[in-house]
Protein backbone atom coordinates (compact mmCIF):
# COMPACT_ATOMS: atom_id res chain seq x y z
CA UNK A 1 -23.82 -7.63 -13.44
CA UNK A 2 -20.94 -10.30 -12.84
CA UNK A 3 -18.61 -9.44 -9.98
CA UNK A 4 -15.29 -11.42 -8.29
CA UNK A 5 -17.07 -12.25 -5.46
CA UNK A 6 -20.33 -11.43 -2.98
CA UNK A 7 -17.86 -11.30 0.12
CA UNK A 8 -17.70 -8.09 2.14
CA UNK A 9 -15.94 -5.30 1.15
CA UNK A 10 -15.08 -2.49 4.03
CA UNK A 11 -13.38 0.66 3.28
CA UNK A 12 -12.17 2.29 6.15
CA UNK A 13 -11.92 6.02 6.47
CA UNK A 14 -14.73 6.12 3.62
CA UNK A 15 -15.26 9.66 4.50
CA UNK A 16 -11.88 11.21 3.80
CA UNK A 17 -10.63 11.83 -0.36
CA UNK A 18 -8.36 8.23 -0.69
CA UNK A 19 -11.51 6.38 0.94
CA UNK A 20 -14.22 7.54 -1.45
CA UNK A 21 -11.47 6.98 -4.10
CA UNK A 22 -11.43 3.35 -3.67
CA UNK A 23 -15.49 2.92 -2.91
CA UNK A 24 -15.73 4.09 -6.35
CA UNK A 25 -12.89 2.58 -8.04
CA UNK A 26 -14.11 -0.72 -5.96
CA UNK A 27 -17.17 -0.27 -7.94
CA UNK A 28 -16.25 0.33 -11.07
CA UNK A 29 -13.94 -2.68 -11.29
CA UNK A 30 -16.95 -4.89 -10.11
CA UNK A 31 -15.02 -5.84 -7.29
CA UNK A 32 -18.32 -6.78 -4.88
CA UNK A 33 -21.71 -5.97 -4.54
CA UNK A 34 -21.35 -5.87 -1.14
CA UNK A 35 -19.40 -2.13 0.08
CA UNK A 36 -19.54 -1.01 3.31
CA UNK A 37 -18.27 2.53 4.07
CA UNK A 38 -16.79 2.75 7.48
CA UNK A 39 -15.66 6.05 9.40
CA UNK A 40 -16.01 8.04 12.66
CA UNK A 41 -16.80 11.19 10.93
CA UNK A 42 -20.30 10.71 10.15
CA UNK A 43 -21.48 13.66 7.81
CA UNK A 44 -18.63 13.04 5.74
CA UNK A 45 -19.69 9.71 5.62
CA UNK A 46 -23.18 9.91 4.74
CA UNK A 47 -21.93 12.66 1.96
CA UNK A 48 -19.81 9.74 0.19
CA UNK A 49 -22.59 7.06 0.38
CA UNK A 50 -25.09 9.57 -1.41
CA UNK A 51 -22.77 10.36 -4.12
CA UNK A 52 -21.87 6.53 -4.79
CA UNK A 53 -25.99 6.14 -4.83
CA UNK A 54 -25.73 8.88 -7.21
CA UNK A 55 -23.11 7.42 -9.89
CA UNK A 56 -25.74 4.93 -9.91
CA UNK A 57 -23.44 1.77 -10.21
CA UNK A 58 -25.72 -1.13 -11.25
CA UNK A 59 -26.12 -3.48 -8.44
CA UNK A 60 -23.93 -2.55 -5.99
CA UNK A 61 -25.30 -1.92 -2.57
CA UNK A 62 -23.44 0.68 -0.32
CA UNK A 63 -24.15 0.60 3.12
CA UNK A 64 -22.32 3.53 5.71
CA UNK A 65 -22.11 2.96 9.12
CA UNK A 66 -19.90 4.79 12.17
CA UNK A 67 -19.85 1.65 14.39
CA UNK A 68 -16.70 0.07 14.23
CA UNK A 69 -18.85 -3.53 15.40
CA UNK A 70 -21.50 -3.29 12.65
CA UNK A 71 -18.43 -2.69 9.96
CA UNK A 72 -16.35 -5.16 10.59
CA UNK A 73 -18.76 -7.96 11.33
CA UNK A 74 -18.93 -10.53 8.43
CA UNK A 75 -16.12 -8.62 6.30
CA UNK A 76 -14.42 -10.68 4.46
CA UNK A 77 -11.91 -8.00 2.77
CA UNK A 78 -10.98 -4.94 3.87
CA UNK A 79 -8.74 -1.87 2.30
CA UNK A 80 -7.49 0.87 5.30
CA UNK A 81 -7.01 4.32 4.77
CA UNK A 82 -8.01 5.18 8.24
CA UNK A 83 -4.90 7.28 9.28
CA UNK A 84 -3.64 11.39 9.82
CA UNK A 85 -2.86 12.15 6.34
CA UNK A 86 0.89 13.35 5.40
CA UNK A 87 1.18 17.53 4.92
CA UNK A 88 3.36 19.70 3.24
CA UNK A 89 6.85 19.58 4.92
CA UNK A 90 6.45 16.25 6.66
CA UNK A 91 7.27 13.24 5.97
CA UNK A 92 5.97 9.45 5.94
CA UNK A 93 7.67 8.82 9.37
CA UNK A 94 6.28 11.75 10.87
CA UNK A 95 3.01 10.34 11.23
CA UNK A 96 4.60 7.12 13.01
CA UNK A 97 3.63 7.60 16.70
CA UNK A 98 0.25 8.38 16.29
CA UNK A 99 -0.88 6.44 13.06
CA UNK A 100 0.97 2.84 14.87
CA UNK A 101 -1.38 3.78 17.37
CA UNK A 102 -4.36 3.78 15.00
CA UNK A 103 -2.97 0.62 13.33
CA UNK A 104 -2.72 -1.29 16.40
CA UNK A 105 -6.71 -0.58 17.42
CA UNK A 106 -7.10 -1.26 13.44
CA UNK A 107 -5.51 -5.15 14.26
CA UNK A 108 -7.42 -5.11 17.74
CA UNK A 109 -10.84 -4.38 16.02
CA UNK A 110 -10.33 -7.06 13.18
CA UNK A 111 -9.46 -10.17 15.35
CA UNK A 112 -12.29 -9.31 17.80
CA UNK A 113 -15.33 -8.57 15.05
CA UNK A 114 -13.98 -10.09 11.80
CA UNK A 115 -11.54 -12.96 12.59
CA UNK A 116 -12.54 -14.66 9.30
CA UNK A 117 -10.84 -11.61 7.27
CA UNK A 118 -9.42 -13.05 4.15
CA UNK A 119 -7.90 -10.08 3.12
CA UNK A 120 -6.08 -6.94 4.41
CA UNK A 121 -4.77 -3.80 2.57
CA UNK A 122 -3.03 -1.20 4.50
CA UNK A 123 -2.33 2.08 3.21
CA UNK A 124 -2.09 4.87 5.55
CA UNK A 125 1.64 5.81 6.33
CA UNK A 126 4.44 5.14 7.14
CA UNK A 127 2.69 2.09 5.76
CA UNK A 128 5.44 -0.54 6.28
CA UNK A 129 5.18 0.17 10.33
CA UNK A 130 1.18 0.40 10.39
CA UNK A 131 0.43 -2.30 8.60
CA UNK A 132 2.95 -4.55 10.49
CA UNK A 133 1.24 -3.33 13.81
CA UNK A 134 -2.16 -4.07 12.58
CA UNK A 135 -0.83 -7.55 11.61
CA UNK A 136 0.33 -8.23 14.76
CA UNK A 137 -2.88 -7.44 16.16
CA UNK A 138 -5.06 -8.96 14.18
CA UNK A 139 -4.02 -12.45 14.09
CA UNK A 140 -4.09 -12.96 10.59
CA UNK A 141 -1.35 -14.72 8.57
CA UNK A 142 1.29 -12.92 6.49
CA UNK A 143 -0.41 -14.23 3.32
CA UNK A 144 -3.34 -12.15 4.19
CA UNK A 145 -1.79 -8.91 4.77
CA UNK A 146 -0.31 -5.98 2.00
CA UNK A 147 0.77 -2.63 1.70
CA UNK A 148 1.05 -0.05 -0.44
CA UNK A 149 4.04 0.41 -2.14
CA UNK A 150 3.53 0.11 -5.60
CA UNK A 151 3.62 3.96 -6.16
CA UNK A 152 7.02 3.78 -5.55
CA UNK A 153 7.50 2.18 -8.75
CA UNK A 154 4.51 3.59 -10.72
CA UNK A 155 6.40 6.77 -10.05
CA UNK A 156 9.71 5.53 -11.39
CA UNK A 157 7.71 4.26 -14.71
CA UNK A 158 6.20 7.64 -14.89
CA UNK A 159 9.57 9.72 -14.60
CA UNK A 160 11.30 7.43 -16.95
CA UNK A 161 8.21 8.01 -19.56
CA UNK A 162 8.69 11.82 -19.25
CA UNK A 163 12.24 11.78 -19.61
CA UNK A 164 12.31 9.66 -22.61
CA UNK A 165 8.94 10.60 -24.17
CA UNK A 166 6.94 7.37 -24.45
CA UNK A 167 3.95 6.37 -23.31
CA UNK A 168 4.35 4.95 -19.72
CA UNK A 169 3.13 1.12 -21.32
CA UNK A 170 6.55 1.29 -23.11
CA UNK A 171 8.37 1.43 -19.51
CA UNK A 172 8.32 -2.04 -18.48
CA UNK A 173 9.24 -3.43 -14.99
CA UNK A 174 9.74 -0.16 -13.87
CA UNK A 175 10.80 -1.65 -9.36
CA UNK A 176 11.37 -0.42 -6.00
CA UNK A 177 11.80 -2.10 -3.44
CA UNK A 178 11.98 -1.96 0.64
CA UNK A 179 10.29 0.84 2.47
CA UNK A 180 7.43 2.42 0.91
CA UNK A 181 9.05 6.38 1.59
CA UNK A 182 11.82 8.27 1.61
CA UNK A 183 14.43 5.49 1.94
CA UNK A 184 13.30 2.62 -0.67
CA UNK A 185 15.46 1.33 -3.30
CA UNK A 186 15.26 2.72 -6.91
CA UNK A 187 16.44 -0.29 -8.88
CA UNK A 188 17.45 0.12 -12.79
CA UNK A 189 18.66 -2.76 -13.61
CA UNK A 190 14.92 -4.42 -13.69
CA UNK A 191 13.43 -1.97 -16.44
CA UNK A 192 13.38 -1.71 -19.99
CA UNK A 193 12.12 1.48 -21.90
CA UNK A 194 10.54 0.93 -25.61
CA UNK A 195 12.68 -2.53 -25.22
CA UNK A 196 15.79 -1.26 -24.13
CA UNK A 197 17.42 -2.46 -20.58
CA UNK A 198 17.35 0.85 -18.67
CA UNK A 199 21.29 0.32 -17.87
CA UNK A 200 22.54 0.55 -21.31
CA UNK A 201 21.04 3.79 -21.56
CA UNK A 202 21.97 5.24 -18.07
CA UNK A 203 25.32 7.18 -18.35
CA UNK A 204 24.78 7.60 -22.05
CA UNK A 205 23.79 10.90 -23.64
CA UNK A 206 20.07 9.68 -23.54
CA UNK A 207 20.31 9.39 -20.04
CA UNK A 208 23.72 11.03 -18.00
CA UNK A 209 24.32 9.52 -14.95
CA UNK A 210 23.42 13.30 -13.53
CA UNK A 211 19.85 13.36 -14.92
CA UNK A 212 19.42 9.39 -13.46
CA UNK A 213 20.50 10.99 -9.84
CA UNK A 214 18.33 13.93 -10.60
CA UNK A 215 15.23 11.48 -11.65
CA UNK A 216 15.54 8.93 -9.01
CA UNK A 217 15.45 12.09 -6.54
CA UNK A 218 12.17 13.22 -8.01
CA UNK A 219 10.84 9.44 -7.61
CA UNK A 220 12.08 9.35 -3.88
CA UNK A 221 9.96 12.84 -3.61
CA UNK A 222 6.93 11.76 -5.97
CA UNK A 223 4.78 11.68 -2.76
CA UNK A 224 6.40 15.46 -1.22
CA UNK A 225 5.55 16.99 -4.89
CA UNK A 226 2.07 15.97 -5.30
CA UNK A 227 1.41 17.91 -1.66
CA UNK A 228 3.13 21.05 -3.17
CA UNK A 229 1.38 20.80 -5.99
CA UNK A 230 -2.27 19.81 -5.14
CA UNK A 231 -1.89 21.15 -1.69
CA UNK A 232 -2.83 17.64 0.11
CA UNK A 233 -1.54 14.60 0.06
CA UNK A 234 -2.39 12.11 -2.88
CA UNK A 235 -5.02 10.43 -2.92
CA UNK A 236 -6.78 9.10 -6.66
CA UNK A 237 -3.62 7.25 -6.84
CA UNK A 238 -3.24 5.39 -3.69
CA UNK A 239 -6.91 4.84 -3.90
CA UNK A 240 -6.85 3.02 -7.36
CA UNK A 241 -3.69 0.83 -6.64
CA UNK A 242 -4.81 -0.38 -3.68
CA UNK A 243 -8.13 -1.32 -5.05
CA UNK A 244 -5.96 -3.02 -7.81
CA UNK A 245 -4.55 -5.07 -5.24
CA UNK A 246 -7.55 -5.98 -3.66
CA UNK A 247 -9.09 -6.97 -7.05
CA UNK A 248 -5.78 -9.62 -7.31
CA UNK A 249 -6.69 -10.48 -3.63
CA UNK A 250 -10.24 -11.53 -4.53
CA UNK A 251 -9.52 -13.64 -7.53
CA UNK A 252 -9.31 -10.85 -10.33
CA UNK A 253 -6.83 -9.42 -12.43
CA UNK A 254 -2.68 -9.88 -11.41
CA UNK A 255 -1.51 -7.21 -9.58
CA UNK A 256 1.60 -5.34 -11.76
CA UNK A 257 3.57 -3.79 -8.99
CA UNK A 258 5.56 -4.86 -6.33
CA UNK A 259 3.60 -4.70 -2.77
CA UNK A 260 4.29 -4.37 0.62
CA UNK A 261 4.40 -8.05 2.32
CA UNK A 262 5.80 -9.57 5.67
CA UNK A 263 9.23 -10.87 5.13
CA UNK A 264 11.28 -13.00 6.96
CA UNK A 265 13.78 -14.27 4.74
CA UNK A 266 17.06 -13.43 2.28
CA UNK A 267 18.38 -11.38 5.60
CA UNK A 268 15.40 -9.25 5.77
CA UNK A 269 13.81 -10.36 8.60
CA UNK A 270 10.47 -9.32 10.79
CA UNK A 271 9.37 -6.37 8.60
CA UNK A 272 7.03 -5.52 6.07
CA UNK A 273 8.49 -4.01 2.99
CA UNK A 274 8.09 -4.28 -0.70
CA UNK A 275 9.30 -7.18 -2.65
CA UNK A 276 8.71 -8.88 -6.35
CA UNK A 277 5.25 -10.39 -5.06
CA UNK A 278 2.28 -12.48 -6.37
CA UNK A 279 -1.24 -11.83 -5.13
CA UNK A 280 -3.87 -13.89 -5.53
CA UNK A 281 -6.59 -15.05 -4.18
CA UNK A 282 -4.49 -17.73 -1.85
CA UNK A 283 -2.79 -14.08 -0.50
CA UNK A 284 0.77 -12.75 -0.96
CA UNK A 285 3.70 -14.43 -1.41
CA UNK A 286 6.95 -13.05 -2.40
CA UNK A 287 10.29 -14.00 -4.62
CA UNK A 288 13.85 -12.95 -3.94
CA UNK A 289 15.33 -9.62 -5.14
CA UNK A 290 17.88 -9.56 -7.45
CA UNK A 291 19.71 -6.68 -8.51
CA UNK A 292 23.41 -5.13 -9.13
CA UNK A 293 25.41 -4.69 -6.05
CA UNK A 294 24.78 -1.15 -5.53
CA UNK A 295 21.57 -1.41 -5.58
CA UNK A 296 21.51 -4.36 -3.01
CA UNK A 297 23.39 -2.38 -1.22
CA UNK A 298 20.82 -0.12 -1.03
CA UNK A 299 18.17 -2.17 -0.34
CA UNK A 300 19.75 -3.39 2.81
CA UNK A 301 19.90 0.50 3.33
CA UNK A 302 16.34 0.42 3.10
CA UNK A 303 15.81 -2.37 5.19
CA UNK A 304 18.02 -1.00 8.30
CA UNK A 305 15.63 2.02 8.28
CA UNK A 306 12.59 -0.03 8.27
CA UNK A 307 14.07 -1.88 11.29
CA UNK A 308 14.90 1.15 12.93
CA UNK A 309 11.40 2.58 12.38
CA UNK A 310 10.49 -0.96 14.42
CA UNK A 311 12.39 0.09 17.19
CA UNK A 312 10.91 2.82 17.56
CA UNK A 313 7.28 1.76 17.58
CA UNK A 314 8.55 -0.99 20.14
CA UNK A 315 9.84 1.53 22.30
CA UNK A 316 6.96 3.55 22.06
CA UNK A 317 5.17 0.53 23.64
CA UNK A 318 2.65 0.35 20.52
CA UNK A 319 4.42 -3.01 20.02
CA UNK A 320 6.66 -5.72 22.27
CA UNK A 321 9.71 -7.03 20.79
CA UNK A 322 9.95 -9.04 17.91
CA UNK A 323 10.32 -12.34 19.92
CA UNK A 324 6.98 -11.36 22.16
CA UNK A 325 4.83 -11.26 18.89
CA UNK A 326 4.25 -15.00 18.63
CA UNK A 327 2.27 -14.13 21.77
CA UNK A 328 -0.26 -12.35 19.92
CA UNK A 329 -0.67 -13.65 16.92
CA UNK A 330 0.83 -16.88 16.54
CA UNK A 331 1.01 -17.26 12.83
CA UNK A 332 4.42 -14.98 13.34
């Protein structure tokens, strides 16, 4: 069996639904032979590494373990799910407090048993704020770090599919961008459905400008809906993006979305949010944003939240200010 690479692969929070998601999606895109299953909650834990034994994936050694030490030592990639999840009636920014906590121990853990990291994926919300804490912490370089954001757009593609009847393929460049929640960006002037830019069919009878409102709205509460409706949080779809991007990470297969990256450029400084990015396995880098006015407009929208979401976590004390961070990791 040929895989990317031989390189360690932890999953944190193995135990919970979005962890055990990606071990097996990990697998089945031949990501690594190497897949270690990391979480405090050890019968949970053991329960996912005897069902991986039992897909019976050919040459692909899971190993579990509940010591953060004997996880993280000699990792060379690693995808975090390790947060609260999100319940009915709250939102991604409810969990801040408590999962910036986690995030910063997540950072403190990887610089002092797994410096050599190549890779980082962050996925537990708000995502933007935990995975900038855990960068912080960790020392690793921008290029190393991600987020997820991509179902953001993956929702937008699917909505637009629906509402004209095509397969989602046909929905091309379906983008959001800034925070990964409640407050990102739906931008329309990026996609094209069956070929068609998306703005010559928005106020037309294929598309009134009421039913765009009404469908970006339903994007914007993709996340909220799939609660009501499943009665937790997602989790097969976080799990196989996010292994997606870790495939790009190690060499593999482009990544299609946008992602969550550290910016500090184009006015957006000292955050991480999602932008038009390229992963590979040299890390992230990102391109500028273009868009119509309004929707620029917005994305600074989106932006001010995320750095309001900052100062929050700052004056929590999970963080120090923006100018203390070189302090701790100086690759910011």
């Amino acid at each position: 069996m040929k895989f990317l690479t031989d390189d360690k692969l932890t999953i944190v929070g193995a135990a919970g639904m979005i962890g055990s998601n990606m071990a097996q999606t990990a697998a089945m895109m031949h990501l690594t032979p190497n897949i270690c299953l990391y979480d405090p909650f050890e019968r949970g834990l053991k329960g996912v590494w005897e069902e991986m034994r039992h897909c019976g994936f050919e040459d692909v050694d899971f190993t579990y373990t509940t010591d953060i030490k004997e996880a993280f030592t000699d990792t060379k990639y690693m995808i975090s799910s390790g947060g609260a999840p999100r319940k009915d009636g709250m939102t991604r920014e409810d969990l801040l407090q408590g999962n910036a906590a986690i995030a910063a121990q997540l950072g403190k853990d990887i610089k002092a048993y797994c410096p050599d990291l190549k890779h980082l994926t962050v996925i537990f919300n708000p995502a933007d704020i935990t995975g900038l804490v855990a960068l912080i912490y960790s020392g690793l370089k921008p290029s190393q770090v991600t987020t997820l954001a991509a179902l953001d757009s993956t929702r937008l593609q699917s909505e637009l599919a629906k509402h004209f009847g095509v397969r989602q393929s046909q929905v091309t460049n379906a983008r959001t961008y800034g925070g990964h929640g409640e407050e990102m960006a739906v931008f329309a002037s990026t996609a094209k459905v069956n070929g068609t830019p998306l703005l010559d069919l928005i106020g037309t009878e294929k598309l009134t400008n009421e039913e765009w409102e009404k469908l970006k709205e339903r994007v914007i509460k993709g996340g909220a809906t799939i609660i009501k409706l499943r009665g937790r949080s997602s989790f097969q779809s976080p799990a196989y993006v996010s292994v997606e991007m870790m495939r790009a990470a190690m060499g593999g297969d482009p990544f299609r979305w946008p992602a969550g990256c550290y910016v500090n450029s184009q006015g957006f400084n000292n955050v991480m949010m999602a932008m038009e990015t390229n992963i590979t396995i040299d890390g992230v880098s990102y391109s500028e944003i273009k868009g119509t006015p309004e929707e620029m407009d917005e994305l600074k929208k989106s932006y001010q939240h995320l750095v309001d979401l900052r100062q929050q976590v700052i004056e929590m004390g999970v963080i120090p200010p923006v100018e203390q961070w070189h302090t701790i990791n100086p690759n910011l």
